[in-house]
C-alpha atoms as a PDB file:
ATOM      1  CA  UNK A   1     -14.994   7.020 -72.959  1.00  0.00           C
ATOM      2  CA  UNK A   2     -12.735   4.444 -75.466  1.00  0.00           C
ATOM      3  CA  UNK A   3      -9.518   4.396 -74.450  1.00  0.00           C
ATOM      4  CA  UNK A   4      -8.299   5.810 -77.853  1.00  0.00           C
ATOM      5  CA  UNK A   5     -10.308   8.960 -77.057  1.00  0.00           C
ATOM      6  CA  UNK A   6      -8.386   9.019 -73.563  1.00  0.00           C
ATOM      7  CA  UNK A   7      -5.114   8.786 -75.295  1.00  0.00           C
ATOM      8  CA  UNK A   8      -5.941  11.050 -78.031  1.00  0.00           C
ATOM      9  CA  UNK A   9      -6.689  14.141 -75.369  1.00  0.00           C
ATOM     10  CA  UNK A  10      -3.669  13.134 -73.315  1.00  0.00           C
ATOM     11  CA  UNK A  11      -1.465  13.407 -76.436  1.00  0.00           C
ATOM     12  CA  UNK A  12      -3.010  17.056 -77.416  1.00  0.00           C
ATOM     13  CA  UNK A  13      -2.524  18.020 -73.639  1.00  0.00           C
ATOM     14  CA  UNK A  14       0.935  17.111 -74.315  1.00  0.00           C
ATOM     15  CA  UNK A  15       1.342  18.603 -77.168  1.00  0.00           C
ATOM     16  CA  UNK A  16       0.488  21.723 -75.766  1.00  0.00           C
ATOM     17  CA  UNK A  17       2.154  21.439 -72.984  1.00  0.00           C
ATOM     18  CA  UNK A  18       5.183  21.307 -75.350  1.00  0.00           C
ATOM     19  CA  UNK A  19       4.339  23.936 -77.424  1.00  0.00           C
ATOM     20  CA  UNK A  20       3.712  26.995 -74.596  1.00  0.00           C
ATOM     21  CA  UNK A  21       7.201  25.603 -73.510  1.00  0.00           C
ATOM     22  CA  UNK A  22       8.556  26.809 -76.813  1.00  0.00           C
ATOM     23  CA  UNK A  23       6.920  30.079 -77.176  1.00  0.00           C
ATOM     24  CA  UNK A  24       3.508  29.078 -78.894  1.00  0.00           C
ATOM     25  CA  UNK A  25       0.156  30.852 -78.159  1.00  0.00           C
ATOM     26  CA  UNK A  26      -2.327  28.533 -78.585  1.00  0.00           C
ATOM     27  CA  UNK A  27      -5.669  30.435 -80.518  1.00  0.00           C
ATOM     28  CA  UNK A  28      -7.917  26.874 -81.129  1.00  0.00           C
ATOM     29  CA  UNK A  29      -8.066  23.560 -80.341  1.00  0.00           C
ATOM     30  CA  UNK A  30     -10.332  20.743 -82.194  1.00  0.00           C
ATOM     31  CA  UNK A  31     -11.604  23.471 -84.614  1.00  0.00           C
ATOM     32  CA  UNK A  32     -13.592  21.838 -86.975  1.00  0.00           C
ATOM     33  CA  UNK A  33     -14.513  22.501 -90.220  1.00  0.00           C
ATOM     34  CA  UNK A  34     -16.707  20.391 -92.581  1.00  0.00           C
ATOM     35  CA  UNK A  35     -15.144  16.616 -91.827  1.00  0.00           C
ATOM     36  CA  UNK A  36     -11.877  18.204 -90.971  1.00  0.00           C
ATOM     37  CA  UNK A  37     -10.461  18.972 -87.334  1.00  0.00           C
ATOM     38  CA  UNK A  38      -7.852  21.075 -86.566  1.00  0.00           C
ATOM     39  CA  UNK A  39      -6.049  19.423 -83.690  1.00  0.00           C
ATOM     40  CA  UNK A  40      -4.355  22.926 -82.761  1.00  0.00           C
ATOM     41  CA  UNK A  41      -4.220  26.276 -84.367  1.00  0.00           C
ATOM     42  CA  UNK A  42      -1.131  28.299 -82.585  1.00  0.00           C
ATOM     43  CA  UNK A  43       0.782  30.924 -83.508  1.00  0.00           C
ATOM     44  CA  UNK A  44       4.533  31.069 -83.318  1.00  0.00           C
ATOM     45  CA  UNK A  45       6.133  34.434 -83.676  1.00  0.00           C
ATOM     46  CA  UNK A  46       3.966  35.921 -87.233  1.00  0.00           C
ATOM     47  CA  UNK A  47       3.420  32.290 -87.961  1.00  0.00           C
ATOM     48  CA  UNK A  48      -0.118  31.187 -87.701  1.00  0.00           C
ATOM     49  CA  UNK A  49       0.251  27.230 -87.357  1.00  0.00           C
ATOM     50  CA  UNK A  50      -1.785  24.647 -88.175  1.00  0.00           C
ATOM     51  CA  UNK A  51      -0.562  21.136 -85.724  1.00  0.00           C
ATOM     52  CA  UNK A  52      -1.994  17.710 -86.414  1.00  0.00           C
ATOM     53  CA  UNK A  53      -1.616  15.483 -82.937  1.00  0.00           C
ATOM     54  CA  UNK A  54      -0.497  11.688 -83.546  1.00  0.00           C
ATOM     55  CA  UNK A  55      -0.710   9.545 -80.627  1.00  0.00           C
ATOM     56  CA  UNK A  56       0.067   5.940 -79.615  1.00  0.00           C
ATOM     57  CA  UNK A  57       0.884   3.480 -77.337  1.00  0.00           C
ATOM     58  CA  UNK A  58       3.406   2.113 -79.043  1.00  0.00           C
ATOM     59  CA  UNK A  59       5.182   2.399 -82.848  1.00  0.00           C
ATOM     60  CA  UNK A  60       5.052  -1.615 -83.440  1.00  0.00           C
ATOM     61  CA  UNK A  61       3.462  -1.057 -86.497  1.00  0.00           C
ATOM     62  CA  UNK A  62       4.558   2.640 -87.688  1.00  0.00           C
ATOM     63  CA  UNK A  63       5.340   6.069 -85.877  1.00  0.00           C
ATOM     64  CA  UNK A  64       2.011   7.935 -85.514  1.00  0.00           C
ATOM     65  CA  UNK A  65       3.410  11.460 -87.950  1.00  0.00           C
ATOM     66  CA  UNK A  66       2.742   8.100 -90.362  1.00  0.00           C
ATOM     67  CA  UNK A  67      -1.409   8.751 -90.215  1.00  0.00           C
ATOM     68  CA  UNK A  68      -1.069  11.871 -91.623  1.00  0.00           C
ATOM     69  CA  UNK A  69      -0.881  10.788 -94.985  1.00  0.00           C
ATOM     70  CA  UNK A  70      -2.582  12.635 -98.306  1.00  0.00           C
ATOM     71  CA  UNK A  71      -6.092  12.653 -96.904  1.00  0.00           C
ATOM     72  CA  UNK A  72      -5.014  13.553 -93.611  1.00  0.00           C
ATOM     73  CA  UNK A  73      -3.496  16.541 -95.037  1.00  0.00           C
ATOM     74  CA  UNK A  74      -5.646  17.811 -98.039  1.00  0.00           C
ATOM     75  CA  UNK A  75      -8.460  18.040 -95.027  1.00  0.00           C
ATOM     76  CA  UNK A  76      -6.291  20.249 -92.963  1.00  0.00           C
ATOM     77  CA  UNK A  77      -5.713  22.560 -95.963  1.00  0.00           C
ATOM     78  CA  UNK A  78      -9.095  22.452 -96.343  1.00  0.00           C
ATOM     79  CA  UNK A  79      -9.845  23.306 -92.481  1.00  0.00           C
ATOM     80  CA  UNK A  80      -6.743  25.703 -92.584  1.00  0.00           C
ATOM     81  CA  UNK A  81      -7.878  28.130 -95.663  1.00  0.00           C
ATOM     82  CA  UNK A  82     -11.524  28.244 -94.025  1.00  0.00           C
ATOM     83  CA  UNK A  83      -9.587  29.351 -90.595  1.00  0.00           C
ATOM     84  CA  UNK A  84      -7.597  32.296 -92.087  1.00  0.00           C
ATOM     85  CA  UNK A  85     -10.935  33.022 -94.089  1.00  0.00           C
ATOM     86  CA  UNK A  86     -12.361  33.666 -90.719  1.00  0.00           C
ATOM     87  CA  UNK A  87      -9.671  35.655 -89.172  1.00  0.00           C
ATOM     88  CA  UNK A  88      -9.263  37.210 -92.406  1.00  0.00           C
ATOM     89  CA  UNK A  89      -5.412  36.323 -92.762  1.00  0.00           C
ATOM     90  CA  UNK A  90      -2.627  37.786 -93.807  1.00  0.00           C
ATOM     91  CA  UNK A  91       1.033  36.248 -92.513  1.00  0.00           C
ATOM     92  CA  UNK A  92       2.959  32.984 -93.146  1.00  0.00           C
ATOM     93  CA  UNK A  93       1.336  29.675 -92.347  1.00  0.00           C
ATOM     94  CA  UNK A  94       2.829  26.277 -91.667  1.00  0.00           C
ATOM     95  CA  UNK A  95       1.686  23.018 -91.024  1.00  0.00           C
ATOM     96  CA  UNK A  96       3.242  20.887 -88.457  1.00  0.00           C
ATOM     97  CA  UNK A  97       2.820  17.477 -86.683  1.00  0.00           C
ATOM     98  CA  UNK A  98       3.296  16.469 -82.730  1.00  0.00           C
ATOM     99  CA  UNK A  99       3.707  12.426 -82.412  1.00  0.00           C
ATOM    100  CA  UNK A 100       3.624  11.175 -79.186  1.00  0.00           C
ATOM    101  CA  UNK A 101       4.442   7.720 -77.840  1.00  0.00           C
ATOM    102  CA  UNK A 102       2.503   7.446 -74.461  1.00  0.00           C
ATOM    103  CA  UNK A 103       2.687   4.679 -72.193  1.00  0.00           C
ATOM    104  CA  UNK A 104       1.757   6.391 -69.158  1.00  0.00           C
ATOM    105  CA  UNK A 105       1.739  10.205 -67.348  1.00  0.00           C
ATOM    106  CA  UNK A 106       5.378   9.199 -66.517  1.00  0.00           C
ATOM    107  CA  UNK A 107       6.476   7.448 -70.321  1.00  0.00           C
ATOM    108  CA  UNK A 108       6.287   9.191 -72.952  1.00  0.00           C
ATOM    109  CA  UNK A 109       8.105  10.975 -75.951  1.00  0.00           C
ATOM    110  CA  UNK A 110       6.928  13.746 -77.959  1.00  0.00           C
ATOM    111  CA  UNK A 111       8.462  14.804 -81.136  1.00  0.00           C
ATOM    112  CA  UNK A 112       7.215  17.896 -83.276  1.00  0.00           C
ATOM    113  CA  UNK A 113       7.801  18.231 -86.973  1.00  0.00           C
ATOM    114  CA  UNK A 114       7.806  21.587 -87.749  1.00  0.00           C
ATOM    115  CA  UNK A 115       6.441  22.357 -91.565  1.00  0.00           C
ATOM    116  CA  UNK A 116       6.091  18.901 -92.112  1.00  0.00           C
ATOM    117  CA  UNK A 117       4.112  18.907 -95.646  1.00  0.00           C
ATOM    118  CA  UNK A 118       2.941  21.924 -97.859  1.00  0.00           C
ATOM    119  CA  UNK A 119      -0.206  21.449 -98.932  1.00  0.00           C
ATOM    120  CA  UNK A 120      -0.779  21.202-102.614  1.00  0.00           C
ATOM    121  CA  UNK A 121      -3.810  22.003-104.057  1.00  0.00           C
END
């Protein structure tokens, strides 16, 4: 497996590591949908949310909630309406971001943005 595959499921076992620490139930991970992928679908409290996993080695160049520009984000309102199609929804959504730094099991930092875009449509 590529290395950037390894570090991509380390960062969403981080991630939700983080998130059961502050109260999330997890319902999905990698949910796909079309060419989008839900990274994790949780819900906190009566909030079904939608989290987008960013993960690097480093932030030489940018911090990883950078990636989840326009594109990024029309996709997961995309993946997100067909998800509460499915489960035939009817609370509050949000759409959040996790971006980890990871240099190894021991260095790391996560930091979540919590309703970090609306989608527009």
């Amino acid at each position: 497996m590529a290395w950037n595959n390894i570090l991509g499921e380390r960062g969403e076992q981080l991630a939700i590591s983080h998130l059961k620490k502050k109260g999330y139930v997890i319902l999905e991970t990698n949910w796909r949908y079309r060419r989008a992928e839900l990274d994790i679908i949780a819900k906190h409290g009566e909030i079904l949310v939608f989290i987008e996993v960013k993960t690097r080695n480093n932030n030489n160049f940018a911090e990883p909630e950078m990636a989840v520009d326009g594109k990024k984000q029309k996709l997961m309102a995309s993946a997100g309406a067909a998800y509460m199609r499915k489960i035939e929804h009817d609370w509050e959504v949000r759409f959040d971001v996790i971006s980890i730094i990871y240099k190894n099991e021991k260095d790391f930092h996560v930091r979540h943005f919590e309703d970090a875009f609306f989608p527009y449509e």
